[in-house]
C-alpha atoms as a PDB file:
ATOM      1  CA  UNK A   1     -37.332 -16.226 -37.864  1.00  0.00           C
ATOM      2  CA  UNK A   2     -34.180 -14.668 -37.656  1.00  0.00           C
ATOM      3  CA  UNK A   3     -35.587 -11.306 -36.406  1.00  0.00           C
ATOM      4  CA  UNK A   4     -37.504 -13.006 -33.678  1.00  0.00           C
ATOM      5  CA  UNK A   5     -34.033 -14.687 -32.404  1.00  0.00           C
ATOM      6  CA  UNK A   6     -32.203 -11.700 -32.579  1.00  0.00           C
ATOM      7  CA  UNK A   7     -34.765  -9.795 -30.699  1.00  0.00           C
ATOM      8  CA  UNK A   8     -34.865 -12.772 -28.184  1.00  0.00           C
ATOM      9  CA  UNK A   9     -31.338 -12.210 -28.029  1.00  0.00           C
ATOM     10  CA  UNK A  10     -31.656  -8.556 -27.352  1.00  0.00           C
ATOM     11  CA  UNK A  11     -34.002  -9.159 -24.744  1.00  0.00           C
ATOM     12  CA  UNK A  12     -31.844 -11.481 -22.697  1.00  0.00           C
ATOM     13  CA  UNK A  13     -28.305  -9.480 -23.573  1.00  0.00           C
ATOM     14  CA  UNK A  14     -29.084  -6.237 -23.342  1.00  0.00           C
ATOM     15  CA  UNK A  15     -28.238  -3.478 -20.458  1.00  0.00           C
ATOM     16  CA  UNK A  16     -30.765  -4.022 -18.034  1.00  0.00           C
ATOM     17  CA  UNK A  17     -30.786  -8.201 -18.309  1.00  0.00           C
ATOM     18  CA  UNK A  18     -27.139  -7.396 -17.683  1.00  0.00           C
ATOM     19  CA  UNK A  19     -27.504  -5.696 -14.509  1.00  0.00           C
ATOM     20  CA  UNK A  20     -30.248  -7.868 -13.501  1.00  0.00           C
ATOM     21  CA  UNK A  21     -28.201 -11.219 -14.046  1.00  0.00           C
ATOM     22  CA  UNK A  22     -24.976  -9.206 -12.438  1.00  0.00           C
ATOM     23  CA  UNK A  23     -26.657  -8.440  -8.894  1.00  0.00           C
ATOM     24  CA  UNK A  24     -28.246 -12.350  -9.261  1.00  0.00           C
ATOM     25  CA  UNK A  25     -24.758 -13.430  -9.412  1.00  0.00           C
ATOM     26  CA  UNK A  26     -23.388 -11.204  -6.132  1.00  0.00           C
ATOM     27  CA  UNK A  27     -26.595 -12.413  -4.379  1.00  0.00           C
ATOM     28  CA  UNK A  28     -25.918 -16.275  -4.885  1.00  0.00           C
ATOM     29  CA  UNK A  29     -22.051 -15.715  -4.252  1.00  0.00           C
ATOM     30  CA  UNK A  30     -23.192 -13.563  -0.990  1.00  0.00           C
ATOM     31  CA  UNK A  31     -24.807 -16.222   0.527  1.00  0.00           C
ATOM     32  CA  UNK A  32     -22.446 -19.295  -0.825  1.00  0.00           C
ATOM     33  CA  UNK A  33     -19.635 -17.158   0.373  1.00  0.00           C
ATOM     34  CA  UNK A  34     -20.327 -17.264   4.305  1.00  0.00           C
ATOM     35  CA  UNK A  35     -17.642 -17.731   6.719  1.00  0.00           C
ATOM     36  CA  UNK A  36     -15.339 -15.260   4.852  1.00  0.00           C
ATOM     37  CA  UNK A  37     -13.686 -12.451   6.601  1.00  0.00           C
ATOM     38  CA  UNK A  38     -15.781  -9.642   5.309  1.00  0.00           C
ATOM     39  CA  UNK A  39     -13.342  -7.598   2.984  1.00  0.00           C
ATOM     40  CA  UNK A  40     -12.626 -11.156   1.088  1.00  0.00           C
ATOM     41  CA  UNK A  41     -16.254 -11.759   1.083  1.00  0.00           C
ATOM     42  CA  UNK A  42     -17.375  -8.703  -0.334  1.00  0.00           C
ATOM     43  CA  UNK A  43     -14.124  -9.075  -3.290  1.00  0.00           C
ATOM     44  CA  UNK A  44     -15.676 -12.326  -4.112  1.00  0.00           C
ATOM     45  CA  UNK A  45     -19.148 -11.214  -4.534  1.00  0.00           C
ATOM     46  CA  UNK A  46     -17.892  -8.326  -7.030  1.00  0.00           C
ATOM     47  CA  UNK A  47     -15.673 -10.477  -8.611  1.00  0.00           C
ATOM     48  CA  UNK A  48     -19.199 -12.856  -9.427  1.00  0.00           C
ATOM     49  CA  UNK A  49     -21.100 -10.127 -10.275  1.00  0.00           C
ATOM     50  CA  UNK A  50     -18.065  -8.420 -12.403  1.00  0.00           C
ATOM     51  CA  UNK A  51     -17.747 -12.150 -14.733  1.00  0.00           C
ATOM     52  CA  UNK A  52     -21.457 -12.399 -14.867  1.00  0.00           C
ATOM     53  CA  UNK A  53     -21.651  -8.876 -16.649  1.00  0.00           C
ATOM     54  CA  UNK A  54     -18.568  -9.454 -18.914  1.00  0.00           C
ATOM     55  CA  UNK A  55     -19.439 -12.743 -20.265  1.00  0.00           C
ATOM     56  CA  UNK A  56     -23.388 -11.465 -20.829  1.00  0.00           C
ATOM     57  CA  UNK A  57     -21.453  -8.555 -22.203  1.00  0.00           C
ATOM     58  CA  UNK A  58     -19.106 -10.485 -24.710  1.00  0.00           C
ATOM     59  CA  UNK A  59     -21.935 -12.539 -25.803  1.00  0.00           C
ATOM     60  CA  UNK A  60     -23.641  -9.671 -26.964  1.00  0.00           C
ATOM     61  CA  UNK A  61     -20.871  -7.711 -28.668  1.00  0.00           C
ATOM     62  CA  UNK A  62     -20.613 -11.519 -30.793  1.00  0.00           C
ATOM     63  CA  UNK A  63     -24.295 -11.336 -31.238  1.00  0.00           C
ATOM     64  CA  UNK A  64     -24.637  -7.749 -32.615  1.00  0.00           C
ATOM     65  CA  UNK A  65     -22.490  -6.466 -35.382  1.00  0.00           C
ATOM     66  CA  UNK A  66     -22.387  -3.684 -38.082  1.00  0.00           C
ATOM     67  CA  UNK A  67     -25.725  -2.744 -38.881  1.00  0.00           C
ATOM     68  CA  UNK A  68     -27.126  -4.923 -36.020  1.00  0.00           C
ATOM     69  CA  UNK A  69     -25.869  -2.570 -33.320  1.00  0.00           C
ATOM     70  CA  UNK A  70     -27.956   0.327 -34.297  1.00  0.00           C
ATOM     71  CA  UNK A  71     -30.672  -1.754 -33.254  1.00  0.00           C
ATOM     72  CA  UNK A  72     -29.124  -2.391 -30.105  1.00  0.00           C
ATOM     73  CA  UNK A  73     -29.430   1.200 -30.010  1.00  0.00           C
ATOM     74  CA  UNK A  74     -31.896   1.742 -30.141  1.00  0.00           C
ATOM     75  CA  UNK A  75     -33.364  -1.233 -27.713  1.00  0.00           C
ATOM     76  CA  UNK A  76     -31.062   0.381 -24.991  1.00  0.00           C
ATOM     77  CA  UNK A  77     -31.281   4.531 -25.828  1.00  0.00           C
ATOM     78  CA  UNK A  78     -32.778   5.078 -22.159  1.00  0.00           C
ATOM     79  CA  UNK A  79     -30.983   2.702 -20.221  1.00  0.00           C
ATOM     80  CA  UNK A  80     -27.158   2.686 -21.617  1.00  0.00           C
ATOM     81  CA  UNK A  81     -26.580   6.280 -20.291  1.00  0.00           C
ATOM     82  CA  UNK A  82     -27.531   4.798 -16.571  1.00  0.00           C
ATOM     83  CA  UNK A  83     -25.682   1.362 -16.877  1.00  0.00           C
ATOM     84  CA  UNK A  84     -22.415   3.483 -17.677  1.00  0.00           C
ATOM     85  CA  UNK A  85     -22.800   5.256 -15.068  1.00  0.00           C
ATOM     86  CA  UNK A  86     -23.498   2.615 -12.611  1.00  0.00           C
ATOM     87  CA  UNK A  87     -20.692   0.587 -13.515  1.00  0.00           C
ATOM     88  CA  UNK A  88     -18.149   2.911 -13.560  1.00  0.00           C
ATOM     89  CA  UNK A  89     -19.378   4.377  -9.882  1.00  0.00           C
ATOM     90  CA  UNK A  90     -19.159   0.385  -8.908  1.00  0.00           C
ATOM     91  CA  UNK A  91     -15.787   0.295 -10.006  1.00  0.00           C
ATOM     92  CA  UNK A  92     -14.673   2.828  -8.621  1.00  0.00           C
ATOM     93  CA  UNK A  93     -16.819   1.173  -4.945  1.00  0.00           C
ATOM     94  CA  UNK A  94     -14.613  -1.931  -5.551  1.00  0.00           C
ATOM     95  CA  UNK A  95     -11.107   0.025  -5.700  1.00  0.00           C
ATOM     96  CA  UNK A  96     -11.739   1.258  -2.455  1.00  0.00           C
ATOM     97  CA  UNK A  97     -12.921  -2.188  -1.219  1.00  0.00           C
ATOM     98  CA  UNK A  98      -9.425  -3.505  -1.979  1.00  0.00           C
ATOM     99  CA  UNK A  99      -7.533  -0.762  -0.189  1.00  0.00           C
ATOM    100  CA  UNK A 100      -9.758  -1.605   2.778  1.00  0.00           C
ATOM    101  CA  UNK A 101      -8.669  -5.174   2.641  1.00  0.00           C
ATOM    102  CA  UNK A 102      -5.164  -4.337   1.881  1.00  0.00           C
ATOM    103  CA  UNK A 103      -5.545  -2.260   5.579  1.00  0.00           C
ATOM    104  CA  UNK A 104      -6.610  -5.362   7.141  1.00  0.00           C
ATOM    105  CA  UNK A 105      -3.901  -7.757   5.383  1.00  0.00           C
ATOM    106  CA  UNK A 106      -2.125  -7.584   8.583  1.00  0.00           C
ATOM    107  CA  UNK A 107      -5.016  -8.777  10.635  1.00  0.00           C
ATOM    108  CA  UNK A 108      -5.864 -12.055   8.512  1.00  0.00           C
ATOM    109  CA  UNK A 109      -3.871 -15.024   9.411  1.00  0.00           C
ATOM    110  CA  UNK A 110      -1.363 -16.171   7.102  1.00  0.00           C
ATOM    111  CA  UNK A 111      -2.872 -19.261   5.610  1.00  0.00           C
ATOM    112  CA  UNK A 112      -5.734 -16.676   4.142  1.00  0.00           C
ATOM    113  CA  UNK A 113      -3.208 -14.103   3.187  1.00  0.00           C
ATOM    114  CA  UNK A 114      -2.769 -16.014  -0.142  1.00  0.00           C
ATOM    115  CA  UNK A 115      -6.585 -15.955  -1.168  1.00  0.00           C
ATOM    116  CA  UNK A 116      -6.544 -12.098  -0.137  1.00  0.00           C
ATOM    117  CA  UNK A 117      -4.282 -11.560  -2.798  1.00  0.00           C
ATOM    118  CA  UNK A 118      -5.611 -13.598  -5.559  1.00  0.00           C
ATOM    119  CA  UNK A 119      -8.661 -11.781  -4.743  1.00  0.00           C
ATOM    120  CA  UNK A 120      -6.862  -8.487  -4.751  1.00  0.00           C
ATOM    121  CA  UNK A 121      -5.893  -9.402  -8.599  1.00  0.00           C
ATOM    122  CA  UNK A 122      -8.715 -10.780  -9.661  1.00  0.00           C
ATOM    123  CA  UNK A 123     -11.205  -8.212  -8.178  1.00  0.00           C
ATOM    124  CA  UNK A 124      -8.761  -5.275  -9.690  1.00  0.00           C
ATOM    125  CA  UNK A 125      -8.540  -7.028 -13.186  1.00  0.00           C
ATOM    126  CA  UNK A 126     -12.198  -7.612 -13.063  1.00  0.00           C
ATOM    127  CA  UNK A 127     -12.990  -4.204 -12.615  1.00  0.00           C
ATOM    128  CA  UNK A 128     -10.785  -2.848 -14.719  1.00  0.00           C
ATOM    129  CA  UNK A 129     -12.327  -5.253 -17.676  1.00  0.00           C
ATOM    130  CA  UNK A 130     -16.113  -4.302 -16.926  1.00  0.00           C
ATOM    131  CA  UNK A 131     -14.651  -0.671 -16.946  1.00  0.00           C
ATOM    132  CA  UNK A 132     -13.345  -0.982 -20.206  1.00  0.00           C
ATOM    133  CA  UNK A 133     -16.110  -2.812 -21.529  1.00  0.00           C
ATOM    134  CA  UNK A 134     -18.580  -0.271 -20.518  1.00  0.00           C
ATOM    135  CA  UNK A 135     -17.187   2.414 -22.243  1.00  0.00           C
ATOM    136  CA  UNK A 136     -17.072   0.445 -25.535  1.00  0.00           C
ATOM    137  CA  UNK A 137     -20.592  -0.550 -25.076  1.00  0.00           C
ATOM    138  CA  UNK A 138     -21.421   3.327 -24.768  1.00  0.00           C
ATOM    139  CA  UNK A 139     -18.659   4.541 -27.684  1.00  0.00           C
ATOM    140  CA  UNK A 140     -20.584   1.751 -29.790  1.00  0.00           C
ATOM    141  CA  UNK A 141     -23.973   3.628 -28.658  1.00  0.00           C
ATOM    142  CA  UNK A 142     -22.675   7.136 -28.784  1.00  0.00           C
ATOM    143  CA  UNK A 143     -21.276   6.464 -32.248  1.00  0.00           C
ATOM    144  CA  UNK A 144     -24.757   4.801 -33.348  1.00  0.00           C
ATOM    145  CA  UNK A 145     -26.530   6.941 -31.951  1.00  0.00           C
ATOM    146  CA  UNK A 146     -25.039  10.157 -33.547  1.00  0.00           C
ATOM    147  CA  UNK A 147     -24.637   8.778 -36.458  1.00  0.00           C
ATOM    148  CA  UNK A 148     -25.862  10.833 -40.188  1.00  0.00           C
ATOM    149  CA  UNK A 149     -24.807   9.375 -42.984  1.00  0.00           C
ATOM    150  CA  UNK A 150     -25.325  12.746 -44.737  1.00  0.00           C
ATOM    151  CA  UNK A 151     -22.754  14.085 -42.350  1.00  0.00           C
ATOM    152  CA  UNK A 152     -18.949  14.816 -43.734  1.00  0.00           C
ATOM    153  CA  UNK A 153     -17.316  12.482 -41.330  1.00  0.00           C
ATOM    154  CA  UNK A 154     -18.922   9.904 -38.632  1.00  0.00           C
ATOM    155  CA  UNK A 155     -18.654  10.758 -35.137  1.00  0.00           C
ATOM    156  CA  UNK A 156     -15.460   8.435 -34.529  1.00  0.00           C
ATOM    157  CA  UNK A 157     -13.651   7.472 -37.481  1.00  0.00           C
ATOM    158  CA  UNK A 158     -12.133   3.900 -37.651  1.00  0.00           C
ATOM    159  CA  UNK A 159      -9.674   3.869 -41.004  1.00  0.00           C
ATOM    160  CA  UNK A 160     -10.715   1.323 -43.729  1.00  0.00           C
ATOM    161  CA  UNK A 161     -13.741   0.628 -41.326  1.00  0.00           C
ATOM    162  CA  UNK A 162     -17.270   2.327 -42.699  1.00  0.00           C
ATOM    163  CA  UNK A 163     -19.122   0.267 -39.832  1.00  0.00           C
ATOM    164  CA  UNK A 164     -17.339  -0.270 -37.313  1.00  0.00           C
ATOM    165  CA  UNK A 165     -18.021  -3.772 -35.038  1.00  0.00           C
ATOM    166  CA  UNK A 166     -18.005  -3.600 -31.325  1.00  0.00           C
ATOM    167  CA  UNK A 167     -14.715  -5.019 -31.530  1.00  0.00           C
ATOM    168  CA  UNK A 168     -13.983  -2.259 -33.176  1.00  0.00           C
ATOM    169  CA  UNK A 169     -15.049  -0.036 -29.989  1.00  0.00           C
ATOM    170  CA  UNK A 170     -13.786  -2.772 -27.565  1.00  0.00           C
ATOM    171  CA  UNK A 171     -10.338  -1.940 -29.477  1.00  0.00           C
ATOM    172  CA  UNK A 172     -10.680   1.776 -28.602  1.00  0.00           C
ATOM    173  CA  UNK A 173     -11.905   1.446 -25.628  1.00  0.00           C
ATOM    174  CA  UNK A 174      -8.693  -1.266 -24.262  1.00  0.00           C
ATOM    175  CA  UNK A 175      -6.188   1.592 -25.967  1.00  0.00           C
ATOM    176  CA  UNK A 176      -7.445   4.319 -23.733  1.00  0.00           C
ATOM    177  CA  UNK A 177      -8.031   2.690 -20.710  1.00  0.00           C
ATOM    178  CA  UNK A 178      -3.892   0.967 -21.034  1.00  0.00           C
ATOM    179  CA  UNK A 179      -2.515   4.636 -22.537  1.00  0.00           C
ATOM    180  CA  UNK A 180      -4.857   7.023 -22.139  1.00  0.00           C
ATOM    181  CA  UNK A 181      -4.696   7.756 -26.014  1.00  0.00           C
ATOM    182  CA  UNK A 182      -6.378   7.078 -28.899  1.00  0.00           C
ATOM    183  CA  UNK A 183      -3.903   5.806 -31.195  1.00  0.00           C
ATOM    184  CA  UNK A 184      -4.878   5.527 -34.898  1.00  0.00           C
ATOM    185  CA  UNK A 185      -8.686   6.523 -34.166  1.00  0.00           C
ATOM    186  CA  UNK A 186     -10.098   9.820 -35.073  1.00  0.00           C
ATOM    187  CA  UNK A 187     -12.981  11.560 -32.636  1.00  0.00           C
ATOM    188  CA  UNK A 188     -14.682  14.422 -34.767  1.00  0.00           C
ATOM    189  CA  UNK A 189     -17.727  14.577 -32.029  1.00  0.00           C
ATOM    190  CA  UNK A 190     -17.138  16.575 -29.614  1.00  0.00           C
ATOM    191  CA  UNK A 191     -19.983  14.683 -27.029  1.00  0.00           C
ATOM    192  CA  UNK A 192     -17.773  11.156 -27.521  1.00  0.00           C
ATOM    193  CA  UNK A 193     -14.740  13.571 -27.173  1.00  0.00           C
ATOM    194  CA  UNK A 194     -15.623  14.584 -23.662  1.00  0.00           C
ATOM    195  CA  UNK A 195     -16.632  10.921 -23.089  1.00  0.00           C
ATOM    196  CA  UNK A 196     -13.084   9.825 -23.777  1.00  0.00           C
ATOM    197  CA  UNK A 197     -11.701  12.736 -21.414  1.00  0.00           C
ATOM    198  CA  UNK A 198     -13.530  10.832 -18.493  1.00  0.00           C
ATOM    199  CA  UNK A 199     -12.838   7.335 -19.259  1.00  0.00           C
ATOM    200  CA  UNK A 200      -9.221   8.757 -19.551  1.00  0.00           C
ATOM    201  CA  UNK A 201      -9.386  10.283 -16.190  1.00  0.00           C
ATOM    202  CA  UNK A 202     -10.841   6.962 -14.249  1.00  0.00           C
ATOM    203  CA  UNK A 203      -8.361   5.216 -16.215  1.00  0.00           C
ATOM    204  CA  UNK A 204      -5.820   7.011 -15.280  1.00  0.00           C
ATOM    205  CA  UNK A 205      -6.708   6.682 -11.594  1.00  0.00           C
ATOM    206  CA  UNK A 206      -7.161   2.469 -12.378  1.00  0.00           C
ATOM    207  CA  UNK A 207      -3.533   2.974 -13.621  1.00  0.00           C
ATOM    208  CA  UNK A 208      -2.008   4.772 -10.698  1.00  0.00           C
ATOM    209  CA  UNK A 209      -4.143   2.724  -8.494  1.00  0.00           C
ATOM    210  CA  UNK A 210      -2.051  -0.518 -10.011  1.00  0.00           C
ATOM    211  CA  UNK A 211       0.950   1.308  -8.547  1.00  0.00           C
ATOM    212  CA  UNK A 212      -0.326   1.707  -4.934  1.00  0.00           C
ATOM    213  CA  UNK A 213      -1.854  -1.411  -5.019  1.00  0.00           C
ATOM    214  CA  UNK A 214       1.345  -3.323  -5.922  1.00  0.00           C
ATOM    215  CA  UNK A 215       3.333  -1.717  -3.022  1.00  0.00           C
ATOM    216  CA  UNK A 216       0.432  -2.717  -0.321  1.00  0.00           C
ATOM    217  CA  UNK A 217       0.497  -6.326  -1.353  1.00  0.00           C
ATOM    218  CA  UNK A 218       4.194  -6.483  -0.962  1.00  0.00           C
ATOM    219  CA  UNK A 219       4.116  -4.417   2.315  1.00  0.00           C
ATOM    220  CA  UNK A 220       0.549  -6.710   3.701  1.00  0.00           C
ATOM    221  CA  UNK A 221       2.870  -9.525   2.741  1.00  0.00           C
ATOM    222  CA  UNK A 222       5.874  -8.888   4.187  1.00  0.00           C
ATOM    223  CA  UNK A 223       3.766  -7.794   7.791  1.00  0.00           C
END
C-alpha cells in the first residue's frame, strides 16, 4: 500500500506534473489578470506559475527522502535534464521582463507604481527561488544518478551525511546561488562540478542583477 501511494505521489510531483501544473497556473492568472498594463500582467502570470512550481516542488522534496530519491530518479532520468533547462532559460525570460517594466515605470501612473514594485520583488525573489530549487532537484539527480557504492567517494560528499536528503541539496544549492561557493561540501565529480560552474555563473548574474535592479526602482520611483 505504501508503494502504490508513493508512486501516486511520484506521478502527481514529479518534473513533468510540475511543468504541467506551472503553465495551468500562468494560464488561469493570464486570463484573471486582464486590465493590467502588460509588463505587470505578464510579472503576475510568472509570479503564479513560479509558486505553483515551488510549492509542487517542496512537496516533493518532503515526500522523497534518502533512499526514496533514487527512485525519483529514476521516474524522472529523461525529463530532469529538460526541466533544468527550461527553468533556468525562464528565469533568465523573467529578468529581462522586469527591466522592461522598470523602462516603463515612468509611463504608469503613480497609484500603480506601488504594485509595479511589489511585483518587481516578488517576480525577482520568485525566480530566484525556482532557480535555486532547480538546481537542487538536478544535484539530488546528478548525485543519484552517479552514484556506486563501490566507488571511493560519492559524487558530492555531505560530512556525517552517507545519504544525503534533498534538503541536503536544497542546502547546497541556496549556498551557491547567495555566495557562489560551496562551503563545507565536497564535489569529487567532475559532471556535477561543471554543473555548479553554471549555476554559479546565472547566479552570479541574479546577484548583480539585484544591484541594477535596486537602482531602477529608486530611479522609476523618484521619475
Amino acid at each position: 500500500m505504501e508503494n502504490k501511494h508513493s508512486n501516486l505521489r511520484l506521478l502527481l510531483l514529479n518534473a513533468k506534473s510540475r511543468l504541467i501544473c506551472s503553465i495551468a497556473a500562468a494560464i488561469i492568472a493570464f486570463i484573471l489578470l486582464e486590465g493590467h498594463s502588460p509588463s505587470i500582467r505578464f510579472l503576475m502570470v510568472w509570479s503564479a506559475a513560479s509558486v505553483t512550481y515551488l510549492a509542487l516542488a517542496f512537496l516533493m522534496m518532503q515526500s522523497f527522502n534518502g533512499k526514496k530519491i533514487a527512485n525519483v530518479v529514476k521516474y524522472e532520468d529523461d525529463s530532469q535534464l529538460m526541466m533544468y533547462v527550461i527553468t533556468s532559460l525562464s528565469c533568465l525570460i523573467s529578468l529581462a521582463a522586469i527591466f522592461l517594466h522598470i523602462g516603463e515605470m515612468g509611463e504608469i501612473p503613480l497609484k500603480d507604481r506601488t504594485l509595479g514594485v511589489t511585483m518587481t520583488g516578488a517576480t525577482f525573489f520568485a525566480s530566484w527561488m525556482v532557480l535555486q530549487t532547480a538546481y537542487a532537484l538536478h544535484y539530488a539527480h546528478a548525485y543519484y544518478a552517479n552514484f556506486n557504492e563501490a566507488a571511493q567517494f560519492p559524487p558530492l560528499i555531505f560530512v556525517g551525511t552517507p545519504q544525503p536528503s534533498y534538503s541536503d541539496f536544497f542546502h547546497f544549492s541556496l549556498v551557491i546561488g547567495m555566495t557562489c561557493q560551496t562551503a563545507d561540501i565536497v564535489i569529487v565529480e567532475s559532471k556535477i562540478r561543471n554543473l555548479v560552474t553554471a549555476h554559479s555563473l546565472l547566479s552570479f548574474v541574479f546577484n548583480a542583477t539585484l544591484l541594477g535592479l535596486t537602482m531602477g526602482l529608486v530611479g522609476g520611483l523618484l521619475g
